[in-house]
PDB file of N, CA and C in Angstrom:
ATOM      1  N   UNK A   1     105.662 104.056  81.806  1.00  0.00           N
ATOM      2  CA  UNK A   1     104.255 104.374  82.007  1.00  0.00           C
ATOM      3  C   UNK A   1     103.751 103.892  83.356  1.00  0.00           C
ATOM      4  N   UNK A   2     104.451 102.954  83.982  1.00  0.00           N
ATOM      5  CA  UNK A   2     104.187 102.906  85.237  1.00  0.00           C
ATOM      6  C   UNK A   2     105.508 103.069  86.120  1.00  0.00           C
ATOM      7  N   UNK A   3     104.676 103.293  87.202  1.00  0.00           N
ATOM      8  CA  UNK A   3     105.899 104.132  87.858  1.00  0.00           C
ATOM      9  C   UNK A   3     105.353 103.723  89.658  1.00  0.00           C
ATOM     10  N   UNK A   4     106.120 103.086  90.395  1.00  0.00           N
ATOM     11  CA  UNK A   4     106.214 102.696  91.991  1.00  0.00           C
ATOM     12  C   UNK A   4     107.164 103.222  92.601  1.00  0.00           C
ATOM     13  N   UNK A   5     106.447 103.693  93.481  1.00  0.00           N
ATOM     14  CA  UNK A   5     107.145 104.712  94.658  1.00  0.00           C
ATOM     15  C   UNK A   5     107.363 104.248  95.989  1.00  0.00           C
ATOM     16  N   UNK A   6     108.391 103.966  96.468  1.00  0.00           N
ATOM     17  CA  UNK A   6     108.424 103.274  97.688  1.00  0.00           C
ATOM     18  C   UNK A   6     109.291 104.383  98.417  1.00  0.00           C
ATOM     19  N   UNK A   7     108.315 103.987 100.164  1.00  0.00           N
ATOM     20  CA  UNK A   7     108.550 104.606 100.933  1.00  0.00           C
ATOM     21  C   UNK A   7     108.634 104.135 102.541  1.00  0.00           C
ATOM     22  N   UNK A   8     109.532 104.512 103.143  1.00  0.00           N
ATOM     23  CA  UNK A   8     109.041 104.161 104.719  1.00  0.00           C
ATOM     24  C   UNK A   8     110.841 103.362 104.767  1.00  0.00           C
ATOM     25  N   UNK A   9     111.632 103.137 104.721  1.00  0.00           N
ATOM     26  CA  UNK A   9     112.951 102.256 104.748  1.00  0.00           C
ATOM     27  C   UNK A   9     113.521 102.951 105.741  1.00  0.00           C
ATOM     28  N   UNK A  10     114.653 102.756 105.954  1.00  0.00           N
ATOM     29  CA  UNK A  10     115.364 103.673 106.860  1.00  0.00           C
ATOM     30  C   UNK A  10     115.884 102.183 108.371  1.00  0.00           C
ATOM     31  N   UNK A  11     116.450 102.710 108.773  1.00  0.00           N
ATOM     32  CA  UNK A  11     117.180 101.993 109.845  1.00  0.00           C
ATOM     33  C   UNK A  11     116.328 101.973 111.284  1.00  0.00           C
ATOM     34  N   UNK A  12     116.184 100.683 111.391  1.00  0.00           N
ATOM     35  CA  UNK A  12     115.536 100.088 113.098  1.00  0.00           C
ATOM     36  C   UNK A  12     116.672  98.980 113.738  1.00  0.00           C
ATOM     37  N   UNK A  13     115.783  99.045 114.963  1.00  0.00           N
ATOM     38  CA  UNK A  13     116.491  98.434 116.059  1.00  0.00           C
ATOM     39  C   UNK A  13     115.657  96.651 115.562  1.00  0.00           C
ATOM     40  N   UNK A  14     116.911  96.027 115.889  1.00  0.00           N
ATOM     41  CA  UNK A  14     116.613  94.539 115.912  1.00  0.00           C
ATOM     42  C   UNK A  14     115.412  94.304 116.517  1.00  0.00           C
ATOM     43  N   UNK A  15     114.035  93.797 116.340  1.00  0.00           N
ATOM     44  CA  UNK A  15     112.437  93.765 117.124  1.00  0.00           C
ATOM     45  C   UNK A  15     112.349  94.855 116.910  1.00  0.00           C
ATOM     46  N   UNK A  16     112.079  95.342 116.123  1.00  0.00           N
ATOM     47  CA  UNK A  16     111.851  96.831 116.120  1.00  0.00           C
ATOM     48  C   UNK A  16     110.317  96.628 115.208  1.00  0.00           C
ATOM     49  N   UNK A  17     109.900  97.759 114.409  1.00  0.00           N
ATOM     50  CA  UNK A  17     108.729  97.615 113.656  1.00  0.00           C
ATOM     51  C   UNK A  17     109.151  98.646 112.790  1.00  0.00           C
ATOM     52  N   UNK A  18     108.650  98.503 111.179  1.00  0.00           N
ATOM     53  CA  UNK A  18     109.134  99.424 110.078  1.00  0.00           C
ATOM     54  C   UNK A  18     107.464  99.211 109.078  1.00  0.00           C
ATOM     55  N   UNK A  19     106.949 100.142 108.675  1.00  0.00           N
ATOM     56  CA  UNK A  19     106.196  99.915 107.431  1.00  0.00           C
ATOM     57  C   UNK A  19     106.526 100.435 106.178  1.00  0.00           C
ATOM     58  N   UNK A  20     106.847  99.437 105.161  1.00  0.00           N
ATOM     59  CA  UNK A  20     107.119 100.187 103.850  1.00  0.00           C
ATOM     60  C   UNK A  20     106.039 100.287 102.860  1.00  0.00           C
ATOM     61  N   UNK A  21     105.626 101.576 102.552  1.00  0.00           N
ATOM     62  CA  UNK A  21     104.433 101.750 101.257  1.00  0.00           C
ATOM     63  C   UNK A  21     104.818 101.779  99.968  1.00  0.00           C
ATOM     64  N   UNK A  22     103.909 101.878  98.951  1.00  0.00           N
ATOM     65  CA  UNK A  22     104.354 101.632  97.708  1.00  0.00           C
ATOM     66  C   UNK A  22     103.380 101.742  97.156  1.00  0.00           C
ATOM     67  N   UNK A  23     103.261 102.954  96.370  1.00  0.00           N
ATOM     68  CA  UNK A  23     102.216 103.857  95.476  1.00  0.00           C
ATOM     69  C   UNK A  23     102.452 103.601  94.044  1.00  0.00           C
ATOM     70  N   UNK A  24     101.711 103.299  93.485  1.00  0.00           N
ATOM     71  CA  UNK A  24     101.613 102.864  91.645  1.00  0.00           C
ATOM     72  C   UNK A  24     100.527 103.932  91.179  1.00  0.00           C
ATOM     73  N   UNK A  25     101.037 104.159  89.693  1.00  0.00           N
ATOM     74  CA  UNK A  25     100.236 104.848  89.281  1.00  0.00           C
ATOM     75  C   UNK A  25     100.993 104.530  87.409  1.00  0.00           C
ATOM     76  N   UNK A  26      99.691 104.989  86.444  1.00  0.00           N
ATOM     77  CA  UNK A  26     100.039 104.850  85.404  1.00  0.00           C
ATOM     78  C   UNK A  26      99.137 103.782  84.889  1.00  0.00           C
ATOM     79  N   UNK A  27      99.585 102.966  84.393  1.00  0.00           N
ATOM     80  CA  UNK A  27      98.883 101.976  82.578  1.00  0.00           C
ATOM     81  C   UNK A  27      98.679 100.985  84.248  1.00  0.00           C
ATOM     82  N   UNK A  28      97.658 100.988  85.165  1.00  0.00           N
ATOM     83  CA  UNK A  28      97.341  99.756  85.731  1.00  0.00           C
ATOM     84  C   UNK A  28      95.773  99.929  86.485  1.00  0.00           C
ATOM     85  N   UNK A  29      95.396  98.958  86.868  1.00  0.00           N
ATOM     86  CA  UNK A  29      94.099  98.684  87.552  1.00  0.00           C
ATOM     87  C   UNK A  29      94.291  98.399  88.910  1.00  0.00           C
ATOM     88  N   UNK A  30      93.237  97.988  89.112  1.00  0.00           N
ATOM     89  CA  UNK A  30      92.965  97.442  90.668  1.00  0.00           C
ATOM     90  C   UNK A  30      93.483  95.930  90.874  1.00  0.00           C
ATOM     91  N   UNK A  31      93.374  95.255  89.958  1.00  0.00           N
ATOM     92  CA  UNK A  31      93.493  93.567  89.767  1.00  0.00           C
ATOM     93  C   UNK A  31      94.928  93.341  89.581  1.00  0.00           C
ATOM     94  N   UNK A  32      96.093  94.213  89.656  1.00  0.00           N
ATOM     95  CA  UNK A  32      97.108  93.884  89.329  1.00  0.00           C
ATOM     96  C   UNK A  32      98.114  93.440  90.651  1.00  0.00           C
ATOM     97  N   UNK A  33      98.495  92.468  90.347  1.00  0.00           N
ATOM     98  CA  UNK A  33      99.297  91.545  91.734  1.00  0.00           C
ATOM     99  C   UNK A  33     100.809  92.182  92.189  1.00  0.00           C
ATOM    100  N   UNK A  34     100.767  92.483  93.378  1.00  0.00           N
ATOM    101  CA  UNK A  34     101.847  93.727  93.913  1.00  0.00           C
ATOM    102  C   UNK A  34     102.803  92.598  94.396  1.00  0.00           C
ATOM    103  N   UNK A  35     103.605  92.929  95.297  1.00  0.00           N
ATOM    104  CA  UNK A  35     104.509  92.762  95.815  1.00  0.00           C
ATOM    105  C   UNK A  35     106.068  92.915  96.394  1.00  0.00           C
ATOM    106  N   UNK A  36     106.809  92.400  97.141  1.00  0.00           N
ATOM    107  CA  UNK A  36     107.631  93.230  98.064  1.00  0.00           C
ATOM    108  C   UNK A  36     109.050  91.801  97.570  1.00  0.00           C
ATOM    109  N   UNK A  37     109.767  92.381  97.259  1.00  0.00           N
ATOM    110  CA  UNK A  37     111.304  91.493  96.787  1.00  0.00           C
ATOM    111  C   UNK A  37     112.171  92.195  97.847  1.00  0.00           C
ATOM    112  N   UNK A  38     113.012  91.715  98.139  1.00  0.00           N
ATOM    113  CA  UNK A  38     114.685  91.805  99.097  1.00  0.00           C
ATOM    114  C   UNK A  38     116.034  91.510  98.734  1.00  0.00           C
ATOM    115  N   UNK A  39     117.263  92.387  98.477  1.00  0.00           N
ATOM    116  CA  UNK A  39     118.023  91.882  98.222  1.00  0.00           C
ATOM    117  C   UNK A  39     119.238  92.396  98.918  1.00  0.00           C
ATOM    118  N   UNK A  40     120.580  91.226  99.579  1.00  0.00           N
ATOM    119  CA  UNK A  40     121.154  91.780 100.266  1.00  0.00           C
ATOM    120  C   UNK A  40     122.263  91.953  99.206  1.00  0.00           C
ATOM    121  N   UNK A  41     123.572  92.853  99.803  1.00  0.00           N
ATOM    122  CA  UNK A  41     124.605  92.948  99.306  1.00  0.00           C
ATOM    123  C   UNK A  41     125.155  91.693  98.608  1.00  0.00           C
ATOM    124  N   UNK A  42     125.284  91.385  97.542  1.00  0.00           N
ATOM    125  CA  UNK A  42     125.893  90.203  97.100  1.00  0.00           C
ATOM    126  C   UNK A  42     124.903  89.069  97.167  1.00  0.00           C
ATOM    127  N   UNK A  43     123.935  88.642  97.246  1.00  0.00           N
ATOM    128  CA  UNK A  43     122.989  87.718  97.533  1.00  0.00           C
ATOM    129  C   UNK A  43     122.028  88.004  96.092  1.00  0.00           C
ATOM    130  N   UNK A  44     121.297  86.999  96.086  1.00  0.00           N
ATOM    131  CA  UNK A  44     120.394  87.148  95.007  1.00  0.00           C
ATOM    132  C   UNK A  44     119.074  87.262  95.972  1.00  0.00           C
ATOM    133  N   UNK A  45     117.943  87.975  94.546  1.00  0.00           N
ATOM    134  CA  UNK A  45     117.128  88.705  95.169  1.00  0.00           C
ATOM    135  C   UNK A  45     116.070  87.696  95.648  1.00  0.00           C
ATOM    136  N   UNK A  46     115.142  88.095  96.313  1.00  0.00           N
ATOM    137  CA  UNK A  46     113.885  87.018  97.034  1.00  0.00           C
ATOM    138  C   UNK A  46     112.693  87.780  97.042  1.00  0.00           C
ATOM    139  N   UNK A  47     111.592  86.965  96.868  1.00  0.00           N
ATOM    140  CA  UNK A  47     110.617  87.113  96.802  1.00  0.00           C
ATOM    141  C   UNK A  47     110.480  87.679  98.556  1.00  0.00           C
ATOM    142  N   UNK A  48     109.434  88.556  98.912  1.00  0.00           N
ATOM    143  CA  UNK A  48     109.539  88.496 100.487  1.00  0.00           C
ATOM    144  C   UNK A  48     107.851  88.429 100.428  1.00  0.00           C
ATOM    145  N   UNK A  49     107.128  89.379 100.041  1.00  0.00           N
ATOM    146  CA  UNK A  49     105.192  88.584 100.307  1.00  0.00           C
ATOM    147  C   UNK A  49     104.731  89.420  98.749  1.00  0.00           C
ATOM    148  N   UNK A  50     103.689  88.585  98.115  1.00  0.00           N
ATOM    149  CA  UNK A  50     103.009  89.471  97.232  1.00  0.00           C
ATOM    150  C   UNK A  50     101.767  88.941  97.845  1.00  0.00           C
ATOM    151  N   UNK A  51     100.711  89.929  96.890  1.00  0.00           N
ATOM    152  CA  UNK A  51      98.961  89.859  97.226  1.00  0.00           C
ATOM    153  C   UNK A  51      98.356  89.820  95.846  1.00  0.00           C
ATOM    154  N   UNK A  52      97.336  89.539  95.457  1.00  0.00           N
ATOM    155  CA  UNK A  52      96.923  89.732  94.863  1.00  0.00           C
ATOM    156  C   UNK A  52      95.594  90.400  95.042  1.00  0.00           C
ATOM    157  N   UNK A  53      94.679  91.293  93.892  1.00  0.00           N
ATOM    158  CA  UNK A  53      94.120  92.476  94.114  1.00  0.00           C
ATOM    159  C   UNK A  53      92.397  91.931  95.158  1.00  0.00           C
ATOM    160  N   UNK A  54      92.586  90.165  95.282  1.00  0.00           N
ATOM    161  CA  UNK A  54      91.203  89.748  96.447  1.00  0.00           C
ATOM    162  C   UNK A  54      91.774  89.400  97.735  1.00  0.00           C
ATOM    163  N   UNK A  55      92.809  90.212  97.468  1.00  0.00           N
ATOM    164  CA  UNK A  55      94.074  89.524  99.072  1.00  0.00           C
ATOM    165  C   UNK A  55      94.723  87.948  99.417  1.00  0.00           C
ATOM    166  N   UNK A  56      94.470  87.683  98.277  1.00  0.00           N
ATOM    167  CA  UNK A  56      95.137  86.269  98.682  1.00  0.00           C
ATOM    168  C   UNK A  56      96.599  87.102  97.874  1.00  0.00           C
ATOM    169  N   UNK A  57      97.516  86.110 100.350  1.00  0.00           N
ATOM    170  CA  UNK A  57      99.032  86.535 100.337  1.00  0.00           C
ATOM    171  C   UNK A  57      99.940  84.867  99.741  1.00  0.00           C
ATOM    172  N   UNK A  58     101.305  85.421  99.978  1.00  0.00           N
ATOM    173  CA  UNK A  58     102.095  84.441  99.492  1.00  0.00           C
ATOM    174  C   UNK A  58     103.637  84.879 100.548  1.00  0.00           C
ATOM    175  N   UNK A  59     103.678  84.562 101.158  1.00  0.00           N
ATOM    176  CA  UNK A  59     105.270  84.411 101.968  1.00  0.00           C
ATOM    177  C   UNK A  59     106.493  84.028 101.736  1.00  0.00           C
ATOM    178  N   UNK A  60     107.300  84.516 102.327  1.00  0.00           N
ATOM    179  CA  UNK A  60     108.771  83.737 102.413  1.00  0.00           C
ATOM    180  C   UNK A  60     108.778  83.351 103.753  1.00  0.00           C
ATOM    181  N   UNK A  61     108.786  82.361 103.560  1.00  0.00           N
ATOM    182  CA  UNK A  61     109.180  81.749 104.970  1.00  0.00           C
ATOM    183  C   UNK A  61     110.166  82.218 105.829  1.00  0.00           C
ATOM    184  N   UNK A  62     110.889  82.584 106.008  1.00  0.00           N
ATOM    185  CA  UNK A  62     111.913  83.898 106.870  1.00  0.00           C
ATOM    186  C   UNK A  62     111.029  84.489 107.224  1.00  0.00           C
ATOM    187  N   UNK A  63     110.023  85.311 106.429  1.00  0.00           N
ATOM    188  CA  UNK A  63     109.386  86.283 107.200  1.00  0.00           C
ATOM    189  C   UNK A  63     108.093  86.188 107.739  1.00  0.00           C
ATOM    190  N   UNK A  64     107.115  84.866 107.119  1.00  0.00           N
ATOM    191  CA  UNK A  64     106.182  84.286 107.445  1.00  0.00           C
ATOM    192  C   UNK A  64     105.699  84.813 109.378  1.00  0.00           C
ATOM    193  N   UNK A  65     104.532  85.133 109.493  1.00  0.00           N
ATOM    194  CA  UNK A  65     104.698  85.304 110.981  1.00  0.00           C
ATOM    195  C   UNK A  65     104.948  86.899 111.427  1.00  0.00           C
ATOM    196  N   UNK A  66     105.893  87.081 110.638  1.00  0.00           N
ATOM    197  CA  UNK A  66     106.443  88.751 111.051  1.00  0.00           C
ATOM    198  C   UNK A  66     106.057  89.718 110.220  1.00  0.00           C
ATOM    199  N   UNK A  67     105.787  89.465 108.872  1.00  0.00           N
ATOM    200  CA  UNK A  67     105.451  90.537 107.939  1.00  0.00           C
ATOM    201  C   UNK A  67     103.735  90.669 107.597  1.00  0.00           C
ATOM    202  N   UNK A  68     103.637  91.406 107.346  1.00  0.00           N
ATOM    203  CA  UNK A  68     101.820  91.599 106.577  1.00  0.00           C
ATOM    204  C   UNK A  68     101.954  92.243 105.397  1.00  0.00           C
ATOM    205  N   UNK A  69     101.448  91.696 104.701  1.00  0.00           N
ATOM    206  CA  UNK A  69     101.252  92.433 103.467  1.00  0.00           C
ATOM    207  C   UNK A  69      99.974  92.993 103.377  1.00  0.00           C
ATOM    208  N   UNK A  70      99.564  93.930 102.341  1.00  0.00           N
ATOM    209  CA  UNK A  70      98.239  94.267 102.331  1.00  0.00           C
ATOM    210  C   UNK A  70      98.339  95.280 101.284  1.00  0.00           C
ATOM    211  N   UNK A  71      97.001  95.536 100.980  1.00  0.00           N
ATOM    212  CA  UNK A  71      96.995  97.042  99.713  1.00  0.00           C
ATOM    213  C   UNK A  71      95.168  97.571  99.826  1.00  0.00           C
ATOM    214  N   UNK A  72      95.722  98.701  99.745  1.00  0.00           N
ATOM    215  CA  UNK A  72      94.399  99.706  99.377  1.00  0.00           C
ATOM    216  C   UNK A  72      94.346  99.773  97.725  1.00  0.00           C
ATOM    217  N   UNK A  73      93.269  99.223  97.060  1.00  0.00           N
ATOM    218  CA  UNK A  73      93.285  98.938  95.719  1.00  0.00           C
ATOM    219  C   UNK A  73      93.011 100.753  95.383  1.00  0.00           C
ATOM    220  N   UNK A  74      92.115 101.170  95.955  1.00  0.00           N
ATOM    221  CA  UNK A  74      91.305 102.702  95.608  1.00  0.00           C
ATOM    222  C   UNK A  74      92.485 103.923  95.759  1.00  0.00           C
ATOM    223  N   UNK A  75      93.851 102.959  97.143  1.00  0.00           N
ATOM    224  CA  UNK A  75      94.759 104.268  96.247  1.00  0.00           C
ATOM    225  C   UNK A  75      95.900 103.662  95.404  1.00  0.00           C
ATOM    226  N   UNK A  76      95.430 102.548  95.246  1.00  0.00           N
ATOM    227  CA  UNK A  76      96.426 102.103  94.779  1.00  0.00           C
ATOM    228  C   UNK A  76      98.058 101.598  95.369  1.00  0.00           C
ATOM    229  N   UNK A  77      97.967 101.697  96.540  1.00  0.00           N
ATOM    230  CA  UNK A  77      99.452 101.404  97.085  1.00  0.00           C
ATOM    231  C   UNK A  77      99.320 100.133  97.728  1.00  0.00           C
ATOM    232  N   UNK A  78     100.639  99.294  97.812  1.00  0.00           N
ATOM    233  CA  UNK A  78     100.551  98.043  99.001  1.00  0.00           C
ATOM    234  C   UNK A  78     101.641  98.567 100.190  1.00  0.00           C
ATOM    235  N   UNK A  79     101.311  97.743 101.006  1.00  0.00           N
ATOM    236  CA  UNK A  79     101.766  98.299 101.968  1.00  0.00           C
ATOM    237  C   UNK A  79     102.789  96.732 102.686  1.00  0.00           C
ATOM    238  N   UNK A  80     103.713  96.754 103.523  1.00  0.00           N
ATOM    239  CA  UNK A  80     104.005  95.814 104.121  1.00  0.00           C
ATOM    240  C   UNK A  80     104.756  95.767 105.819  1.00  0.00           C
ATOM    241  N   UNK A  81     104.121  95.606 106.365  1.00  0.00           N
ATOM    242  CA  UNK A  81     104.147  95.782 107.891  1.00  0.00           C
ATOM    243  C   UNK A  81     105.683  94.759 108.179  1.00  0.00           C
ATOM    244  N   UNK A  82     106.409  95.147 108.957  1.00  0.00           N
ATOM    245  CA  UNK A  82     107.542  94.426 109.205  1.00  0.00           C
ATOM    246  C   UNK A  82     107.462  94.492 110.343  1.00  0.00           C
ATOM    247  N   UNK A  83     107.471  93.457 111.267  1.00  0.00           N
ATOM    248  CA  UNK A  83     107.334  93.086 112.738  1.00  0.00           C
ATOM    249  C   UNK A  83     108.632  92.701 113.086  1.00  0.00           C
ATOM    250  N   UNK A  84     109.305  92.549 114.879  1.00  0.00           N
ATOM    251  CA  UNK A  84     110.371  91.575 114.919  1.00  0.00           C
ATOM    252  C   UNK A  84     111.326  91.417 114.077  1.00  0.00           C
ATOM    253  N   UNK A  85     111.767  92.511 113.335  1.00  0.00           N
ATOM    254  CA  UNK A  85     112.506  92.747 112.262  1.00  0.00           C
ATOM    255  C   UNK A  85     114.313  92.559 113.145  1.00  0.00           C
ATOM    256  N   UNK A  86     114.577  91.559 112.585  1.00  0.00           N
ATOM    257  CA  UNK A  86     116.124  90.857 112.938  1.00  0.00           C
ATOM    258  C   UNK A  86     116.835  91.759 111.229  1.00  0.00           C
ATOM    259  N   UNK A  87     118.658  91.507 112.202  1.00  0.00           N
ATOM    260  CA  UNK A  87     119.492  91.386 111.060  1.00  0.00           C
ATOM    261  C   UNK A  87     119.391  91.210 109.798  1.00  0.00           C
ATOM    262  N   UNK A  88     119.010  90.152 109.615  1.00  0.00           N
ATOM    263  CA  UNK A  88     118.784  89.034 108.481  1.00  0.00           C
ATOM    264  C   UNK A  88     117.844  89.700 107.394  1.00  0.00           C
ATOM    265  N   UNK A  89     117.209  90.517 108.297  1.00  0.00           N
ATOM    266  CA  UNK A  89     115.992  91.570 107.040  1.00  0.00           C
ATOM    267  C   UNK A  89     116.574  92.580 106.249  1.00  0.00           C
ATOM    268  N   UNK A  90     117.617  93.050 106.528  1.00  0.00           N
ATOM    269  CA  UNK A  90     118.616  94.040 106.813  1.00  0.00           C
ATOM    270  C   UNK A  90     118.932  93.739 104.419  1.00  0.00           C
ATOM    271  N   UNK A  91     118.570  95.226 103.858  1.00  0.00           N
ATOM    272  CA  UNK A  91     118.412  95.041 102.697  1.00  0.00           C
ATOM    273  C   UNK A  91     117.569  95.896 101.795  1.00  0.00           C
ATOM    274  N   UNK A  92     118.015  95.843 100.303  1.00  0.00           N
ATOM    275  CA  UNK A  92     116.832  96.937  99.473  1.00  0.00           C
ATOM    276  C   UNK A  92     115.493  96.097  99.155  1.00  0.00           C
ATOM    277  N   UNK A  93     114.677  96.448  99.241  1.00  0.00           N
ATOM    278  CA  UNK A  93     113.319  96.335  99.166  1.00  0.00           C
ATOM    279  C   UNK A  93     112.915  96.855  98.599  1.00  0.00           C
ATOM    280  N   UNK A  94     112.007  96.323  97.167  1.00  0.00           N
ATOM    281  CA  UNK A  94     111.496  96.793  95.847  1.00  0.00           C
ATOM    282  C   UNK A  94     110.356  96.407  95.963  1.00  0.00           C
ATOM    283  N   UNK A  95     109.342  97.338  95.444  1.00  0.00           N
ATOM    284  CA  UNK A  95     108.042  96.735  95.070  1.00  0.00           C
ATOM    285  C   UNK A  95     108.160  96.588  93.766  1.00  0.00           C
ATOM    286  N   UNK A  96     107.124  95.771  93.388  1.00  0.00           N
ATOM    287  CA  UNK A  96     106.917  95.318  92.178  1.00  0.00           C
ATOM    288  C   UNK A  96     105.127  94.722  91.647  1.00  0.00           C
ATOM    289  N   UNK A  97     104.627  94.968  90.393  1.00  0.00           N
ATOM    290  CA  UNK A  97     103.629  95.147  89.969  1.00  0.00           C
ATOM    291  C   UNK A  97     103.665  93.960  89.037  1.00  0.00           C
ATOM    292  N   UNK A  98     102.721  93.288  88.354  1.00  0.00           N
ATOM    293  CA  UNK A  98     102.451  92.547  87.740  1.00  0.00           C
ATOM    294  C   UNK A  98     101.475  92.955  86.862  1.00  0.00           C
ATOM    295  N   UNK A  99     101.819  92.827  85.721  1.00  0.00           N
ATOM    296  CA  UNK A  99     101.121  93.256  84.601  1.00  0.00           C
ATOM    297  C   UNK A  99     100.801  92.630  82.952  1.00  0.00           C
ATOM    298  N   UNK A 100     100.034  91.857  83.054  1.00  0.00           N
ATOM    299  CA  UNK A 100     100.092  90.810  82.052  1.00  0.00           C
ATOM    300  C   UNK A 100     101.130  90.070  81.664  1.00  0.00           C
ATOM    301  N   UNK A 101     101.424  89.804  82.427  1.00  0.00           N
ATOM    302  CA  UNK A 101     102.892  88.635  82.585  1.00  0.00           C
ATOM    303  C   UNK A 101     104.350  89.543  82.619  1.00  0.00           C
ATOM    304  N   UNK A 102     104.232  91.367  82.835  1.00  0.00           N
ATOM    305  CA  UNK A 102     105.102  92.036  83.016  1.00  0.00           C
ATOM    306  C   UNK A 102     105.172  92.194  83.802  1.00  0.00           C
ATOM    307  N   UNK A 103     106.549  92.425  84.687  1.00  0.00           N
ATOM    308  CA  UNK A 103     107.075  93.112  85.930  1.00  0.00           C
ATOM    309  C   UNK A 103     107.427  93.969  86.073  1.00  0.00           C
ATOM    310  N   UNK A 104     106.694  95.099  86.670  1.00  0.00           N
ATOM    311  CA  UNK A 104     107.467  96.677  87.173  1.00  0.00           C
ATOM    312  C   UNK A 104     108.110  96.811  88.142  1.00  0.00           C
ATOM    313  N   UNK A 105     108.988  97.331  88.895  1.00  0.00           N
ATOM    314  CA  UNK A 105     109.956  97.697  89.794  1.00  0.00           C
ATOM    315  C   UNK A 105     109.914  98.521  90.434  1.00  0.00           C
ATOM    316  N   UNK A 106     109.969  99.136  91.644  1.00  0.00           N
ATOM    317  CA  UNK A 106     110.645 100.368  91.928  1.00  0.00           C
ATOM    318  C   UNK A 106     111.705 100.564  92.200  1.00  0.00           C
ATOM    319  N   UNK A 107     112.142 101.372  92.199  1.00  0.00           N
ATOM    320  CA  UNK A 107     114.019 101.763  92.473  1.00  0.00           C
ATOM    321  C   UNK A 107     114.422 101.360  93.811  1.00  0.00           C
ATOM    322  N   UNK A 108     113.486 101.023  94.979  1.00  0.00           N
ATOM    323  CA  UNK A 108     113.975  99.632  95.893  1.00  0.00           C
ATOM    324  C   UNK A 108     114.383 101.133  97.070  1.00  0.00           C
ATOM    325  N   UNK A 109     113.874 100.478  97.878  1.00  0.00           N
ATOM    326  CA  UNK A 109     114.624 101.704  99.409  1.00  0.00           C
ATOM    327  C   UNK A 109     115.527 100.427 100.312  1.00  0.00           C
ATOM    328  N   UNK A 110     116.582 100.757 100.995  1.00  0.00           N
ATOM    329  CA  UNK A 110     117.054 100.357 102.082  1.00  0.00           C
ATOM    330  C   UNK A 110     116.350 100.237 103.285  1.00  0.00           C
ATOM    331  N   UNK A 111     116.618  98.879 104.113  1.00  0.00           N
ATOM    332  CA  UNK A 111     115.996  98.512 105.136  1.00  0.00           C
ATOM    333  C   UNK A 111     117.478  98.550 105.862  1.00  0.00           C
ATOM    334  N   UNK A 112     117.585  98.307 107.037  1.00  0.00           N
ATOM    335  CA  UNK A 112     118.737  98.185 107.445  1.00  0.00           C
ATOM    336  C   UNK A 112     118.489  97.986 109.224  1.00  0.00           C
ATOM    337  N   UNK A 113     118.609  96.675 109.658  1.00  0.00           N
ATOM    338  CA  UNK A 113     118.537  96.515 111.068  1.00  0.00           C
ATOM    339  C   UNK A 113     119.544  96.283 111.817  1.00  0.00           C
ATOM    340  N   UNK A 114     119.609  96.625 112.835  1.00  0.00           N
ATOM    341  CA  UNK A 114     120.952  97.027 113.910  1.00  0.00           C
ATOM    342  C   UNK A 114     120.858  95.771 114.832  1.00  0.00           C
ATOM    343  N   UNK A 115     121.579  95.239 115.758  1.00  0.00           N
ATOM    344  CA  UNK A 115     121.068  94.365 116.749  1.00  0.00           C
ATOM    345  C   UNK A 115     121.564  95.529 117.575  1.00  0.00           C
TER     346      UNK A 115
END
């Protein structure tokens, strides 16, 4: 019943700049706390920034500095700005929804940075 759509992944240059969106729709509101996870090949997954629906963010320190998070509550999508994007970012990227102590997913797009 809910369902996140992520978009924008695809391959950049090391310092490069990438924005990934992420459209929800279904059993949710405006107040529901988004956010952006990372996971590399073989690695376990990480939190990378969530928001919640009055904008207070939350970081990973790796990306602290370089990323923005943000969301348009009215369409419903968050969005996350990737700045200075190194190697190390290089990975699937899922959004994810919060929903009375549930977690939704999306099927995660590839990031992938080159030096």
């Amino acid at each position: 019943q809910v369902q996140l759509v992520e978009s924008g992944g695809g391959l950049v240059q090391a310092g490069g700049s990438l924005r990934l969106s992420c459209a929800a729709s279904g059993s949710i509101s405006s107040t529901n706390p988004m956010g952006w996870y990372r996971q590399a090949p073989g690695k376990q997954r990480e939190l990378v920034a969530r928001i919640t629906s009055g904008g207070r963010t939350n970081y990973a320190d790796s990306v602290k500095g370089r990323f923005t998070i943000s969301r348009d509550n009215a369409k419903n999508t968050v969005y996350l700005q990737m700045n200075s994007l190194k190697p190390e970012d290089t990975g699937h990227y899922y959004c994810t929804l919060a929903n009375y102590g549930v977690d939704y997913w999306g099927k995660g797009i590839l990031v992938t940075v080159s030096s």
